[in-house]
C-alpha atoms as a PDB file:
ATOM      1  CA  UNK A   1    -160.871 -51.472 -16.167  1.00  0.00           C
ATOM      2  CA  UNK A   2    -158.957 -54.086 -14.043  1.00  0.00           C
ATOM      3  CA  UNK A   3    -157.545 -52.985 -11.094  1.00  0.00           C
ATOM      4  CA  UNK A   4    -156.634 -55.834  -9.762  1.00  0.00           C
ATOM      5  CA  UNK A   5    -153.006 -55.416  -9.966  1.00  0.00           C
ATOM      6  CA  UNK A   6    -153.205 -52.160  -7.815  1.00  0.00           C
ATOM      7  CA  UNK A   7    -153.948 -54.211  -4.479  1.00  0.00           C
ATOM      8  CA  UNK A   8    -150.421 -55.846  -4.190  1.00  0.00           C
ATOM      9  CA  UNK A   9    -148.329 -52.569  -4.654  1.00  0.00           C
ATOM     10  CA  UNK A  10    -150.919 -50.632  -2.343  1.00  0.00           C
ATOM     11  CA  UNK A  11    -150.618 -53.117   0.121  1.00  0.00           C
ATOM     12  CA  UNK A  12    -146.794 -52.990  -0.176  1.00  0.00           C
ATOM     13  CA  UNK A  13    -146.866 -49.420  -0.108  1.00  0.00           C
ATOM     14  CA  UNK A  14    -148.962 -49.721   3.453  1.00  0.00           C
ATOM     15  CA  UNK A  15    -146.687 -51.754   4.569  1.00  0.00           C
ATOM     16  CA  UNK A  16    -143.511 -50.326   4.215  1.00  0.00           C
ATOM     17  CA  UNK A  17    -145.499 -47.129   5.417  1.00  0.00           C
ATOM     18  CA  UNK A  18    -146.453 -48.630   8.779  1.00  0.00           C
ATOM     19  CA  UNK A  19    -143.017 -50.113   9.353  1.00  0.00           C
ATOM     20  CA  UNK A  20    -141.403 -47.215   8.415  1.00  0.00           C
ATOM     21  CA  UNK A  21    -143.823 -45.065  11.236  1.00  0.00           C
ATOM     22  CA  UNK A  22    -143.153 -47.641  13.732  1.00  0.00           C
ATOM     23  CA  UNK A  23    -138.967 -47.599  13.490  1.00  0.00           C
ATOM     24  CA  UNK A  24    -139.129 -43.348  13.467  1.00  0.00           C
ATOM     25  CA  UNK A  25    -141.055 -43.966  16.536  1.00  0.00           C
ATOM     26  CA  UNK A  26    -139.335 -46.290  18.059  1.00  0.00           C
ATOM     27  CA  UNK A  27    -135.914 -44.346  17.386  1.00  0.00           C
ATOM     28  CA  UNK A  28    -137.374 -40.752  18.608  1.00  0.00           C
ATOM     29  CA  UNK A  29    -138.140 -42.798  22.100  1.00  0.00           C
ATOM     30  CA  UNK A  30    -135.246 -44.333  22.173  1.00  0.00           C
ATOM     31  CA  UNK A  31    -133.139 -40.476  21.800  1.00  0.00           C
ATOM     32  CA  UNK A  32    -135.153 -39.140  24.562  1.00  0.00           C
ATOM     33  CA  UNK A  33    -135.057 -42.109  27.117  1.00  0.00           C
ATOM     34  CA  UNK A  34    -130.839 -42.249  26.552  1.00  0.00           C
ATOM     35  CA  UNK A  35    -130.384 -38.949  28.244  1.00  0.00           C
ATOM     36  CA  UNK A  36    -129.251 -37.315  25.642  1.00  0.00           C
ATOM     37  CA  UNK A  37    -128.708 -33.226  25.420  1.00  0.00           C
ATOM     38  CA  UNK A  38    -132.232 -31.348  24.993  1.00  0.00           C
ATOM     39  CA  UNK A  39    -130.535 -29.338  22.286  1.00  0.00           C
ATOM     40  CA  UNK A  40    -129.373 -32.829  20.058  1.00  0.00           C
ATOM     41  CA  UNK A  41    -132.688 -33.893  20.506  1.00  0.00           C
ATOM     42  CA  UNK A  42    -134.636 -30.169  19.540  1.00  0.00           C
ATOM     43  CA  UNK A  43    -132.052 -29.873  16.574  1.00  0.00           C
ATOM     44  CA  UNK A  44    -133.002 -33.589  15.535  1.00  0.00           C
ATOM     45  CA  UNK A  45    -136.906 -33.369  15.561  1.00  0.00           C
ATOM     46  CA  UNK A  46    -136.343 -30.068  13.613  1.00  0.00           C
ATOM     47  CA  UNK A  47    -134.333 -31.285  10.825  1.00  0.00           C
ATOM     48  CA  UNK A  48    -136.691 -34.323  10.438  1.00  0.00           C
ATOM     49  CA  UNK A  49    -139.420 -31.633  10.219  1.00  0.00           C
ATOM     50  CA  UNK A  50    -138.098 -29.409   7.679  1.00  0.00           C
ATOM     51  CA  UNK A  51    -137.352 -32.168   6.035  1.00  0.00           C
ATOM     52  CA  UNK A  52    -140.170 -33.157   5.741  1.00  0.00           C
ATOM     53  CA  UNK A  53    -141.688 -29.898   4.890  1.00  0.00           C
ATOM     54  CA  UNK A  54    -139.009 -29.710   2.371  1.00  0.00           C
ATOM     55  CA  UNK A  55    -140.198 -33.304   0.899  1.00  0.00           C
ATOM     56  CA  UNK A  56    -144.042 -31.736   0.809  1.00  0.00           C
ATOM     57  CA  UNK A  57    -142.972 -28.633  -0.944  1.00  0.00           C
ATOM     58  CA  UNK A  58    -140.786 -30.391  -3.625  1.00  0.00           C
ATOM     59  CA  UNK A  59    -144.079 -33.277  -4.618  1.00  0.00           C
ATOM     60  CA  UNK A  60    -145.954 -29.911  -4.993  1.00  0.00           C
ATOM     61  CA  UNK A  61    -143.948 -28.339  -6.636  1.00  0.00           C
ATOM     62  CA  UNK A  62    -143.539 -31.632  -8.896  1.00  0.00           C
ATOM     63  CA  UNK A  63    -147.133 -32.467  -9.211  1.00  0.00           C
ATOM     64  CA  UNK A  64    -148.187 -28.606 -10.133  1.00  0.00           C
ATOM     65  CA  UNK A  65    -145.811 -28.894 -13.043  1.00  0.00           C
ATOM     66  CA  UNK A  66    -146.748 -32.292 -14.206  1.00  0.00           C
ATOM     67  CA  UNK A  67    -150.575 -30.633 -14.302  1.00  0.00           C
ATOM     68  CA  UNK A  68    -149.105 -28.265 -16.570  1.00  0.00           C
ATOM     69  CA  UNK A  69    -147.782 -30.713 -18.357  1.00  0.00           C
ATOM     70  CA  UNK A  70    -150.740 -32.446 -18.867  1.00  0.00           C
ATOM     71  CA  UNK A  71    -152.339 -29.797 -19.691  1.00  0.00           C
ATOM     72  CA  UNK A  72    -150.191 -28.595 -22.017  1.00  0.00           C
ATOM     73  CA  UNK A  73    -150.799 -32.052 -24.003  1.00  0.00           C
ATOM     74  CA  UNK A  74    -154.109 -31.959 -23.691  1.00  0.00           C
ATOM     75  CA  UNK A  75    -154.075 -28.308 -25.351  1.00  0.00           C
ATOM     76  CA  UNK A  76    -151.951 -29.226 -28.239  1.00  0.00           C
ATOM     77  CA  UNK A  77    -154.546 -32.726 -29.041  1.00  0.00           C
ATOM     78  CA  UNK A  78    -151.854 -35.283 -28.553  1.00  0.00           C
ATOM     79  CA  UNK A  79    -153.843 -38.301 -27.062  1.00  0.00           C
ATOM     80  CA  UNK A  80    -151.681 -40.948 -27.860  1.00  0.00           C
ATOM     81  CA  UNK A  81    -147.848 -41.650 -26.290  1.00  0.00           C
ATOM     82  CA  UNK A  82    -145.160 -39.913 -28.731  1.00  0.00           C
ATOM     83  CA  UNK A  83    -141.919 -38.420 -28.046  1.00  0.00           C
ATOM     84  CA  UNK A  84    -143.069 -35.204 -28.199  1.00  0.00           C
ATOM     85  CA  UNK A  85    -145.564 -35.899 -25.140  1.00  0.00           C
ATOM     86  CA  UNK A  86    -142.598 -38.058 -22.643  1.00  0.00           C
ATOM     87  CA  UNK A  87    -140.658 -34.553 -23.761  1.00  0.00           C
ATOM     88  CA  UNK A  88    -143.169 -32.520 -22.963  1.00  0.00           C
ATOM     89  CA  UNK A  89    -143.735 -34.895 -19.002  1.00  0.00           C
ATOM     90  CA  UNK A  90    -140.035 -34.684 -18.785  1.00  0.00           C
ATOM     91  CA  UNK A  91    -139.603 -30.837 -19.746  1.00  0.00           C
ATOM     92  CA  UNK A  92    -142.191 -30.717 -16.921  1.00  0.00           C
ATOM     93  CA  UNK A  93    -140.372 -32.772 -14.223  1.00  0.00           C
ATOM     94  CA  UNK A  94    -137.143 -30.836 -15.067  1.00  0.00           C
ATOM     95  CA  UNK A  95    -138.642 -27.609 -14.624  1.00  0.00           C
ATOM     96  CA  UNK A  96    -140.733 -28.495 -11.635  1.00  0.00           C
ATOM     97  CA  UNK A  97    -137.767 -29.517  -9.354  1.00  0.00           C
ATOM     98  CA  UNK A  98    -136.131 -25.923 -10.792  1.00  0.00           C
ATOM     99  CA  UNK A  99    -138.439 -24.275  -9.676  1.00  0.00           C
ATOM    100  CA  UNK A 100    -138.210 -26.290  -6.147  1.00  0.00           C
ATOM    101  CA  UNK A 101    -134.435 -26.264  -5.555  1.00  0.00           C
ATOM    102  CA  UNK A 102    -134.800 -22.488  -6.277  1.00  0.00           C
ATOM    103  CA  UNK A 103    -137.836 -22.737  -3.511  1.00  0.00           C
ATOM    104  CA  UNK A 104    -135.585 -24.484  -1.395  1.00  0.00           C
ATOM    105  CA  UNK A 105    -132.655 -22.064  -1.664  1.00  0.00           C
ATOM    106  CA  UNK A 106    -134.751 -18.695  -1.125  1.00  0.00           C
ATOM    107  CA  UNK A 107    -135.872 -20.085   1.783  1.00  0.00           C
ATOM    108  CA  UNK A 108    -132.713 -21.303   3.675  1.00  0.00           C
ATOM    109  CA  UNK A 109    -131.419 -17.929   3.061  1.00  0.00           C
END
């Protein structure tokens, strides 16, 4: 298998990561050295938490689905790309961020 391919979009990936890490940083120090309320700042490090929480749960919730998927493909012997098997992926997207925004909603409440 060549792989080559992979190292340019990983490396893009990294990067955007790391710049995106730096400017968060860089923004959260910036909030606290302006003097700004304690309770702006609290509420703004929480909602970029439970965001974030939010953002793990719903790739989980995603990815556990997308297993299914798979597996459901497996099961039935389809081992080449068809319809039936992007319909059966998509089926399993759909249903998998459902079953998050449902997540989501029982647990605001």
């Amino acid at each position: 298998m060549n792989l080559e391919f992979l190292i340019p979009i990983v490396l893009f990936v990294c990067i955007t990561y790391a710049i995106k890490a730096v400017v968060d940083a860089r923004v959260r120090r910036q909030m606290v050295e302006s003097n700004g309320s304690q309770e702006l700042v609290r509420s703004i490090v929480e909602s970029e938490e439970a965001r974030r929480r939010h953002g793990s749960l719903r790739w989980g919730v995603v990815l556990v689905a997308l297993g299914i998927g798979f597996t459901a493909i497996s099961a039935q012997g389809l081992d080449q790309i068809t319809p039936a098997t992007l319909a059966i992926l998509l089926i399993a997207t759909g249903l998998g961020n459902l079953a998050y925004f449902l997540l989501a909603r029982k647990l605001a409440a």
